[in-house]
C-alpha atoms as a PDB file:
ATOM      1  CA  UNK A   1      53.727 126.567  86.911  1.00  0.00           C
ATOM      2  CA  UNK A   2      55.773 130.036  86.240  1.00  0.00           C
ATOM      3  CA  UNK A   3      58.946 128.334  88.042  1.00  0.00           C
ATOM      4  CA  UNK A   4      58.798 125.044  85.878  1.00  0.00           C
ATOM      5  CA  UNK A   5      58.741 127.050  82.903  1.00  0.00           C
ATOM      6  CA  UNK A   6      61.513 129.103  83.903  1.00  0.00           C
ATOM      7  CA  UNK A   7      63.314 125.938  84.711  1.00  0.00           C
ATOM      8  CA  UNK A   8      63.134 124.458  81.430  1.00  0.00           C
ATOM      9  CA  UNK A   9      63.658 127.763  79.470  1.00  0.00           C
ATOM     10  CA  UNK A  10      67.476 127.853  81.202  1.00  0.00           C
ATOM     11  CA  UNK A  11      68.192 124.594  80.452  1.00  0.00           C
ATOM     12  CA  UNK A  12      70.942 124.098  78.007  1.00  0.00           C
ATOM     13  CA  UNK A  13      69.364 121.735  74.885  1.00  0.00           C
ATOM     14  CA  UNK A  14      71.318 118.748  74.105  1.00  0.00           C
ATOM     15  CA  UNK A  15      71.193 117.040  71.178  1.00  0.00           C
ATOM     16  CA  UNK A  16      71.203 113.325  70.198  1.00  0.00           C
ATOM     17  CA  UNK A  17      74.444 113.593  68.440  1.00  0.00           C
ATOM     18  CA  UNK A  18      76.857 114.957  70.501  1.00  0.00           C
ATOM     19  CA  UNK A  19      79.809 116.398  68.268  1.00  0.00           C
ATOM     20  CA  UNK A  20      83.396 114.887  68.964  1.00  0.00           C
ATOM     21  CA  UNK A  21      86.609 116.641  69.614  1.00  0.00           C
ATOM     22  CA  UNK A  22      89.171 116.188  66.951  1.00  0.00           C
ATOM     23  CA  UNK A  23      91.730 115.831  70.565  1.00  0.00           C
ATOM     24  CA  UNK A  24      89.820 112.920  71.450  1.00  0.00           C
ATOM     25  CA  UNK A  25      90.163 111.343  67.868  1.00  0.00           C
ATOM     26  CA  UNK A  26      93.587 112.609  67.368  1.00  0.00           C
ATOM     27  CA  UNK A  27      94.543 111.444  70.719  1.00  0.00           C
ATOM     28  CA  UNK A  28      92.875 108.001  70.410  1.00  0.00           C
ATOM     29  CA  UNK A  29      94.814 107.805  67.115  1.00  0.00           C
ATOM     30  CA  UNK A  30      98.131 108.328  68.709  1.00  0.00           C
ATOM     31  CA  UNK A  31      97.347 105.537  70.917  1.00  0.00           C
ATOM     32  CA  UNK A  32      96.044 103.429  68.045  1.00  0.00           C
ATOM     33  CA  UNK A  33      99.725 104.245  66.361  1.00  0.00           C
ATOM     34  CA  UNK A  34     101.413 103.598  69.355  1.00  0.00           C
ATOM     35  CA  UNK A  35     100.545 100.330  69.895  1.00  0.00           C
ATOM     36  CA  UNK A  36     100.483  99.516  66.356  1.00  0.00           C
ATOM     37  CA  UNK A  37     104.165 100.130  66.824  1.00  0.00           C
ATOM     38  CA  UNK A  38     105.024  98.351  69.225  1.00  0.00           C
ATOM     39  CA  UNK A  39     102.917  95.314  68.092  1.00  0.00           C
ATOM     40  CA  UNK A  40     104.681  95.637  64.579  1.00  0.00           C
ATOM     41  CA  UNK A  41     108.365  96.058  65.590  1.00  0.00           C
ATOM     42  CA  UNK A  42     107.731  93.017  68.304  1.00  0.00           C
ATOM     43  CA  UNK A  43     106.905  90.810  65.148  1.00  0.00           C
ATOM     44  CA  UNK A  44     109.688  91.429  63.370  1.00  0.00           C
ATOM     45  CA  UNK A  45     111.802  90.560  66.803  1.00  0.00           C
ATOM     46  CA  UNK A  46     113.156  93.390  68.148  1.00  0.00           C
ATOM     47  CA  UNK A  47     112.316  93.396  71.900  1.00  0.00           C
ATOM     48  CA  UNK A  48     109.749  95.748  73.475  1.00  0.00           C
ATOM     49  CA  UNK A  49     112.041  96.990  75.719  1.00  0.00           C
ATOM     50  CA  UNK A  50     113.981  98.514  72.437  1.00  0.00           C
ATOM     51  CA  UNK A  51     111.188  99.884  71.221  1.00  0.00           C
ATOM     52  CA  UNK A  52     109.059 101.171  74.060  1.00  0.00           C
ATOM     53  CA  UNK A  53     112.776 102.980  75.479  1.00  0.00           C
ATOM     54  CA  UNK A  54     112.900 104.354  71.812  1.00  0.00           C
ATOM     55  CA  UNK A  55     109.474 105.509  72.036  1.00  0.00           C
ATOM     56  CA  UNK A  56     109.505 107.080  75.418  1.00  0.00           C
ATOM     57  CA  UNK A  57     112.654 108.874  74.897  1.00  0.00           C
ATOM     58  CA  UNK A  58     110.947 110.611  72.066  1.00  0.00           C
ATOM     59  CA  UNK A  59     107.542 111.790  73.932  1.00  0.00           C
ATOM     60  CA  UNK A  60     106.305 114.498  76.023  1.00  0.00           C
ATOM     61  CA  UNK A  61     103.639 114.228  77.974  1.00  0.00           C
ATOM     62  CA  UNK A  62     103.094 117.512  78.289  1.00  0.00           C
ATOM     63  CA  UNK A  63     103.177 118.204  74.518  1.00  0.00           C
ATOM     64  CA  UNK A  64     101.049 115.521  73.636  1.00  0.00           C
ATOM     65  CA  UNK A  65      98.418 117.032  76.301  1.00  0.00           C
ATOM     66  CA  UNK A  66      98.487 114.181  78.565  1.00  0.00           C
ATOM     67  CA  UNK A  67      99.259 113.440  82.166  1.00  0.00           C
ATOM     68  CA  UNK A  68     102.975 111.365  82.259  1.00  0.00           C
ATOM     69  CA  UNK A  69     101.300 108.702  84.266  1.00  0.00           C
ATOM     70  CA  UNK A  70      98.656 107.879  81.231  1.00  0.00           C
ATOM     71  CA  UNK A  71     101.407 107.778  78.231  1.00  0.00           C
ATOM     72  CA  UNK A  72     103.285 105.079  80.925  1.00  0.00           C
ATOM     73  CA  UNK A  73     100.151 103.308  80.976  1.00  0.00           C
ATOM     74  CA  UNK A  74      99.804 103.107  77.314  1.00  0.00           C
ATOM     75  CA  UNK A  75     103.257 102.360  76.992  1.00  0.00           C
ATOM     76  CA  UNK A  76     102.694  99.324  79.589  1.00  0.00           C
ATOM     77  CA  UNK A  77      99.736  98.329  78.202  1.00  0.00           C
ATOM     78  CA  UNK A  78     101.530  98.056  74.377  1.00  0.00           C
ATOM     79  CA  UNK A  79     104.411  96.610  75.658  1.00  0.00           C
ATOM     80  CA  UNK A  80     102.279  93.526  77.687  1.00  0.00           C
ATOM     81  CA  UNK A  81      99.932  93.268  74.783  1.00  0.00           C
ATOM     82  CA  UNK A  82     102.848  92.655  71.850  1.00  0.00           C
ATOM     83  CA  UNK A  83     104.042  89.989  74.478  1.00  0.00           C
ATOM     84  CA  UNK A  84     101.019  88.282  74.827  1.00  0.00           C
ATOM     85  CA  UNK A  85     100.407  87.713  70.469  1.00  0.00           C
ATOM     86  CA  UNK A  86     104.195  87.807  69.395  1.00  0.00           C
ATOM     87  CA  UNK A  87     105.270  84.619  67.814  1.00  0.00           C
ATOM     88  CA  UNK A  88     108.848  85.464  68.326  1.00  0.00           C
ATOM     89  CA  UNK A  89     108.465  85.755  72.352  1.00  0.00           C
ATOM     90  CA  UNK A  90     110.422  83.751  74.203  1.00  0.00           C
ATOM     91  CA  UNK A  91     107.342  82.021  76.705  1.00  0.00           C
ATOM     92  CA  UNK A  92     105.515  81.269  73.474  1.00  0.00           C
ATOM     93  CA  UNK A  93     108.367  79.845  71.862  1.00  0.00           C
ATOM     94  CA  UNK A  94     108.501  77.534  74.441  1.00  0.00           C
ATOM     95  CA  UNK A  95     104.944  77.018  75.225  1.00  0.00           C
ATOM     96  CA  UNK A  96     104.995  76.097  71.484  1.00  0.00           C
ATOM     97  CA  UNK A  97     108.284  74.081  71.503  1.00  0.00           C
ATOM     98  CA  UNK A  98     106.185  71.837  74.260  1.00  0.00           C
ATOM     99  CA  UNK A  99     103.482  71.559  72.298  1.00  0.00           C
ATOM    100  CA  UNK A 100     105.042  70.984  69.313  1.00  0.00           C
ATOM    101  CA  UNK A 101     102.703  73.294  67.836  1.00  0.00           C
ATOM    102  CA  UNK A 102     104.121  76.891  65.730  1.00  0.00           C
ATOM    103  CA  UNK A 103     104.992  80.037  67.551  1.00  0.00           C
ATOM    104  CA  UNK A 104     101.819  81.441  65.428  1.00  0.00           C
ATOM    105  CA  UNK A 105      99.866  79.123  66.292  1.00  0.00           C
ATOM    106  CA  UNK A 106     100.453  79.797  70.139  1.00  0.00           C
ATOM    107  CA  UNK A 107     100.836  83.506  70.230  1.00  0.00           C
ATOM    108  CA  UNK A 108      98.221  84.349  67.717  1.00  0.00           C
ATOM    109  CA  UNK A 109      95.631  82.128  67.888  1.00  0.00           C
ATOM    110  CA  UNK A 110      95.827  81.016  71.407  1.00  0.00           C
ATOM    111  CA  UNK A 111      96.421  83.987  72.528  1.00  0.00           C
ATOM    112  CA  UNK A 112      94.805  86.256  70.135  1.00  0.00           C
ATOM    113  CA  UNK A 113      91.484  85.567  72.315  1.00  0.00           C
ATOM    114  CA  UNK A 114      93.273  87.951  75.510  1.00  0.00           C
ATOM    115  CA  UNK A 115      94.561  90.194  73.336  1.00  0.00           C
ATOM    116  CA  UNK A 116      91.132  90.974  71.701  1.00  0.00           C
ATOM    117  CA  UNK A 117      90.004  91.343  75.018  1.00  0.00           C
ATOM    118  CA  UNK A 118      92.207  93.630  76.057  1.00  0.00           C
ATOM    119  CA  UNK A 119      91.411  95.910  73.014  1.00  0.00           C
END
């Protein structure tokens, strides 16, 4: 009975609500922003190779307190999601030039459903 109580004397107490980081919210944030970038500039029609070279070429990885390999992922992962939903995409302008339906129609609606999933 002594060694139980000992036992649960030196263990740490957790509480329900454990409190978050502000570098996990700031860094969830960033990649928030980032795609939101990407996503944006795709819409307007500049290509995400534009934009995700312009981005890159402006990050560190080691600044932003992140592994190289995890801002390419995000970067990948922006770049294949604004290609899936943009209206302005070359495979869903001619998915929707087939179908004779709108490039908003295709890339946002039809598409909208993986890109939600993906999020």
């Amino acid at each position: 009975m002594v060694a139980a109580t000992k036992v649960a004397y030196n263990m740490p107490r957790y509480s329900a609500y454990k409190k978050v980081s502000y570098k996990v919210i700031s860094f969830l944030l960033f990649i928030i922003m980032i795609v939101g970038i990407v996503l944006v500039f795709t819409f307007i029609g500049v290509h995400q190779i534009v934009v995700v070279t312009a981005l890159v070429t402006q990050m560190d990885a080691g600044m932003i307190g992140t592994r190289p390999e995890v801002l390419a992922l995000l970067l990948i992962m922006s770049w294949s999601m604004s290609a899936v939903i943009s209206p302005v995409n070359p495979i869903n302008l001619l998915v929707s030039g087939l179908l004779e339906k709108s490039g908003i129609s295709v890339g946002l609606r039809w598409n909208g459903v993986f890109f939600y999933l993906l999020c």
